[in-house]
Protein backbone atom coordinates (compact mmCIF):
# COMPACT_ATOMS: atom_id res chain seq x y z
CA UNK A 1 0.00 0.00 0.00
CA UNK A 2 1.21 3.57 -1.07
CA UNK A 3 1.71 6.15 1.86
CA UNK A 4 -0.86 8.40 -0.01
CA UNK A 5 -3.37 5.38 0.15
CA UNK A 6 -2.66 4.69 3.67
CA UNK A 7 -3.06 8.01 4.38
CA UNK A 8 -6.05 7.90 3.19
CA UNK A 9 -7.40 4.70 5.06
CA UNK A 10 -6.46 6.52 8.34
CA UNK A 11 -8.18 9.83 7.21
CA UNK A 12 -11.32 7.70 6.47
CA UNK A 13 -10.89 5.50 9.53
CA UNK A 14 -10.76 8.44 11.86
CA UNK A 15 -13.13 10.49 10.57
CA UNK A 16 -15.72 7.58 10.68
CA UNK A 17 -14.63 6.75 14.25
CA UNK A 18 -15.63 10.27 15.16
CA UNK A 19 -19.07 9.98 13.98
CA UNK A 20 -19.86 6.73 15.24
CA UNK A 21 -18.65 8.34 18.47
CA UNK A 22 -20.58 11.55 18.28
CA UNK A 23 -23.41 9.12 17.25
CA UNK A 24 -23.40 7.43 20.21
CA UNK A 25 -22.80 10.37 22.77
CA UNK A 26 -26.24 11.65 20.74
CA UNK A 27 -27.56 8.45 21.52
CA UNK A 28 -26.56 7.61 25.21
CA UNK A 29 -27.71 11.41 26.44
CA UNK A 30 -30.31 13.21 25.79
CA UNK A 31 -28.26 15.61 23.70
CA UNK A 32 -29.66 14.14 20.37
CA UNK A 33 -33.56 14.42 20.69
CA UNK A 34 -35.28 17.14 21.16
CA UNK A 35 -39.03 15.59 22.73
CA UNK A 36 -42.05 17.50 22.14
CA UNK A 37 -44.73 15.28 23.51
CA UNK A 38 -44.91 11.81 22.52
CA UNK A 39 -42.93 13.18 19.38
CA UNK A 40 -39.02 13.16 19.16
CA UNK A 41 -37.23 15.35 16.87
CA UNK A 42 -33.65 13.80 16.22
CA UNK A 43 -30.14 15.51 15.50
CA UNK A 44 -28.58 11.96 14.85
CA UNK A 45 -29.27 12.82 11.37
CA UNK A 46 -26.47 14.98 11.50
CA UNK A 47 -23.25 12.64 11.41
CA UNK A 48 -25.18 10.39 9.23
CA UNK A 49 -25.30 12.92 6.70
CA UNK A 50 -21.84 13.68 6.73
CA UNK A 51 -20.79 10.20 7.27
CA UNK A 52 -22.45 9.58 3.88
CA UNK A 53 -21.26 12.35 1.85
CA UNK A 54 -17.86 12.57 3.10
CA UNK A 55 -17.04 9.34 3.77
CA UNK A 56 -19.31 7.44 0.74
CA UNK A 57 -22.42 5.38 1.26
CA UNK A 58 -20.92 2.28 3.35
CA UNK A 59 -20.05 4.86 5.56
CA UNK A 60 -23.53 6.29 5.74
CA UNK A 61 -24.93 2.82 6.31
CA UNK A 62 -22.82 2.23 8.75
CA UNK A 63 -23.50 4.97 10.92
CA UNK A 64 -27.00 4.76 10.28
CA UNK A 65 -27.08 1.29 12.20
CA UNK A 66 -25.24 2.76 14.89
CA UNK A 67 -27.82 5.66 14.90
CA UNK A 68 -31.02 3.11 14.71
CA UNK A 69 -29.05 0.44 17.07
CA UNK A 70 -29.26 3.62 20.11
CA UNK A 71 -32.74 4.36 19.06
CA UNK A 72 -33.80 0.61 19.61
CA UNK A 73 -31.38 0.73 23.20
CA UNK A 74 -33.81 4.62 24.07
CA UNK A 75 -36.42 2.21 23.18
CA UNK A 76 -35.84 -0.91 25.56
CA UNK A 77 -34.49 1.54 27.99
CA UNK A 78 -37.49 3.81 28.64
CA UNK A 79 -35.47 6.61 27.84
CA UNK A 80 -37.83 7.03 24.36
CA UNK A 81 -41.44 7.16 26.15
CA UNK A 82 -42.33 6.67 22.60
CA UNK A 83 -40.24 3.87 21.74
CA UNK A 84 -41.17 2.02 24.90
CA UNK A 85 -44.17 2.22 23.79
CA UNK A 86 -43.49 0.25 20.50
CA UNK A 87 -41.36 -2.51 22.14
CA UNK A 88 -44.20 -3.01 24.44
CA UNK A 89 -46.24 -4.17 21.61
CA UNK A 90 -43.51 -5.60 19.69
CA UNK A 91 -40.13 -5.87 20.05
CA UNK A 92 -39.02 -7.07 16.76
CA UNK A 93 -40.79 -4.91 14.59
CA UNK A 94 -39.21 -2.09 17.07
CA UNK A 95 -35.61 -2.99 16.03
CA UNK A 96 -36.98 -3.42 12.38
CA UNK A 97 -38.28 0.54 12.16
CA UNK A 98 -35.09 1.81 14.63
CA UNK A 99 -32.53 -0.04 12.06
CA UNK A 100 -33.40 -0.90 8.57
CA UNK A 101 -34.81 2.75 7.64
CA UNK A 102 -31.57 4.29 9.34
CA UNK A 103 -29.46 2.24 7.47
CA UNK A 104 -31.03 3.06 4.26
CA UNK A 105 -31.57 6.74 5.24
CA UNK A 106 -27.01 6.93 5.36
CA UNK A 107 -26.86 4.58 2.37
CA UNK A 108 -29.18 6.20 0.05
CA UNK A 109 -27.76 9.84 0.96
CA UNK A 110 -24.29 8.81 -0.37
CA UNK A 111 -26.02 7.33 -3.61
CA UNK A 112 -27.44 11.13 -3.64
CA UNK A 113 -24.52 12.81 -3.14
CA UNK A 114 -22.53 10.41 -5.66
CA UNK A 115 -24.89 10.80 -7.82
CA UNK A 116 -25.19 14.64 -8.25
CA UNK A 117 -21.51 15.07 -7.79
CA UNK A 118 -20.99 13.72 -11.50
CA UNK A 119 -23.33 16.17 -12.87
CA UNK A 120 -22.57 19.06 -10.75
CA UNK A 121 -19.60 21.60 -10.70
CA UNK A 122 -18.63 21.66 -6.96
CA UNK A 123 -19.62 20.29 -3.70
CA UNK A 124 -22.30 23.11 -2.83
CA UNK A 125 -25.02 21.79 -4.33
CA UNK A 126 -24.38 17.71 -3.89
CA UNK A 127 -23.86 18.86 -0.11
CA UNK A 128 -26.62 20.61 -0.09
CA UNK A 129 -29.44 18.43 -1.44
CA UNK A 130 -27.57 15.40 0.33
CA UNK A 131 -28.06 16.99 3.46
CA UNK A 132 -31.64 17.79 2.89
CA UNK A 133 -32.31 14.68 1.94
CA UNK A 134 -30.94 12.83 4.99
CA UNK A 135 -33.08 14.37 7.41
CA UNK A 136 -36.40 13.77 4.94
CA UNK A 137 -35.26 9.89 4.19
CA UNK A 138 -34.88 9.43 7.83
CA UNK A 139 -38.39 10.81 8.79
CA UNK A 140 -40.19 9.64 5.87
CA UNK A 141 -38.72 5.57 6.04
CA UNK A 142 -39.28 5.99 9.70
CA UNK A 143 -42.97 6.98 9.61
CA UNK A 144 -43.64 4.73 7.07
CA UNK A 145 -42.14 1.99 8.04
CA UNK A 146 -44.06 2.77 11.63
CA UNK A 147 -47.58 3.19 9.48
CA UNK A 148 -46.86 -0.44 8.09
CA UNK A 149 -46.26 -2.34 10.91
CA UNK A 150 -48.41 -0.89 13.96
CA UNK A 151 -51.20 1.09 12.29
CA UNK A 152 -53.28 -1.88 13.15
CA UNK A 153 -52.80 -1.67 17.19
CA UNK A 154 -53.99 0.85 19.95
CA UNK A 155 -51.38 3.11 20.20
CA UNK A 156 -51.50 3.77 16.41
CA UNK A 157 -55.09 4.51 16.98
CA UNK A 158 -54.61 6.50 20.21
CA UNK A 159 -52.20 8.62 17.82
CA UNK A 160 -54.62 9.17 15.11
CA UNK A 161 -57.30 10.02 17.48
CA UNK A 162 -54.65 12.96 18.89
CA UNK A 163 -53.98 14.15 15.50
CA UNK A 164 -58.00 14.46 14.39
CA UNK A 165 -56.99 13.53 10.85
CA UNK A 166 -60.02 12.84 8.16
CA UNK A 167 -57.79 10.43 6.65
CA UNK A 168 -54.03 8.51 6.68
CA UNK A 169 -52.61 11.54 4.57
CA UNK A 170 -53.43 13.48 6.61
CA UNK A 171 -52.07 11.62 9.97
CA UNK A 172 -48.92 11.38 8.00
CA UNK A 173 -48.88 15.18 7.33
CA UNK A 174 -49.35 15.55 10.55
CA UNK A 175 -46.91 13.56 12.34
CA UNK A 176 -44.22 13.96 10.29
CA UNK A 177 -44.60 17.68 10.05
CA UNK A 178 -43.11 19.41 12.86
CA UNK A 179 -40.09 16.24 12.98
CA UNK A 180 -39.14 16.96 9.29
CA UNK A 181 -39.41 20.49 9.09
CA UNK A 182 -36.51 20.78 12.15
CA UNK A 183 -34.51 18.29 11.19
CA UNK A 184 -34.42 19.47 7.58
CA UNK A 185 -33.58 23.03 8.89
CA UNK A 186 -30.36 21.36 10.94
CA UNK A 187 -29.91 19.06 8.39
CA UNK A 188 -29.29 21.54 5.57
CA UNK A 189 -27.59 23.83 7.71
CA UNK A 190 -25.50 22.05 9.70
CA UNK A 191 -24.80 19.08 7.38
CA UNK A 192 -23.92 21.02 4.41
CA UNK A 193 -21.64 22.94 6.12
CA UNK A 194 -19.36 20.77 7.91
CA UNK A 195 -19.67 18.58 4.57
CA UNK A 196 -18.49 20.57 2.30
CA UNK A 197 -15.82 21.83 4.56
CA UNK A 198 -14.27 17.99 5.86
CA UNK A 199 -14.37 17.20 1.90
CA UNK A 200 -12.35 20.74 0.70
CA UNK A 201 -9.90 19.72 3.82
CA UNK A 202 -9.80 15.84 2.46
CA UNK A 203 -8.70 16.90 -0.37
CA UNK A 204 -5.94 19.26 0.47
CA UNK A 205 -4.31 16.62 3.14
CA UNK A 206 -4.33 14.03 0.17
């Protein structure tokens, strides 16, 4: 292996390591939420993001299962009143909405990002529409994912009743609403930012 390629495996290696870590202080505190109610407005979405665009969609994946593995431990826990609230009525189909949509959420954002980088001059806009898209994957393979596998128990119907929707649209507008509209905001902002600055940095080091 060349000492520009090594390089390179360590740059990648350490910058992951710091997400997954960040990932996990987000996920073992209650740094990362921010509860309103029964809902819970996440920042995890954050290192996923970048984990995906900088690092490449593995990467993404990656930290998306770490992100959706702490969701499913706030779940079993109690510390996600919400969550609990799933495992009590099933704990496999808990771990199934905590990890598979998180894992596609960081995967699918570095297909994004890959994708628009061949067609685009620059990082701004790939980092840009990456990041907004992290947030918006996350909450809408969440919620649906949530819709498919407990809409037919109590608590789905004790939600629905809350929301006074006319119709499932319109429980999904609902729900979803306030969640993606924050973590699109940090998403963009945030993401985007330190994005298209660790990439500009990657490049000079290499």
């Amino acid at each position: 292996m060349s000492k520009s390629a090594n390089t390179r495996r360590i740059l990648r290696l350490t910058q992951l390591s710091v997400l997954v870590a960040l990932l996990l202080i987000f996920g073992f505190t209650s740094i990362g939420y921010i509860k309103i109610g029964v809902i819970e407005i996440t920042l995890n979405v954050i290192p996923v993001a970048i984990a995906a665009i900088v690092l490449g969609p593995s990467a993404g994946a990656i930290c998306g299962a770490v992100f959706g593995l702490t969701s499913f431990w706030q779940a079993v826990s109690g510390m996600s009143a919400f969550g609990a609230a799933l495992v009590a009525i099933s704990p496999i189909y808990t771990l199934i909405i905590c990890l598979i949509p998180r894992i596609l959420e960081g995967l699918l954002t570095g297909l994004i990002f890959k994708g628009l980088s061949k067609v685009c001059k620059g990082n701004s806009v790939p980092c840009a529409v990456s990041s907004l898209c992290c947030p918006l994957l996350n909450t809408l393979l969440f919620v649906g994912s949530f819709l498919l596998l407990f809409s037919r128990t109590d608590f789905f119907a004790s939600l629905y009743s809350q929301s006074a929707a006319s119709n499932i649209l319109a429980f999904f507008a609902w729900f979803v609403g306030l969640n993606g509209a924050v973590e699109a905001a940090a998403g963009f902002v945030i993401s985007s930012a330190a994005s298209k600055a660790l990439l500009t940095a990657n490049k000079r080091i290499r």
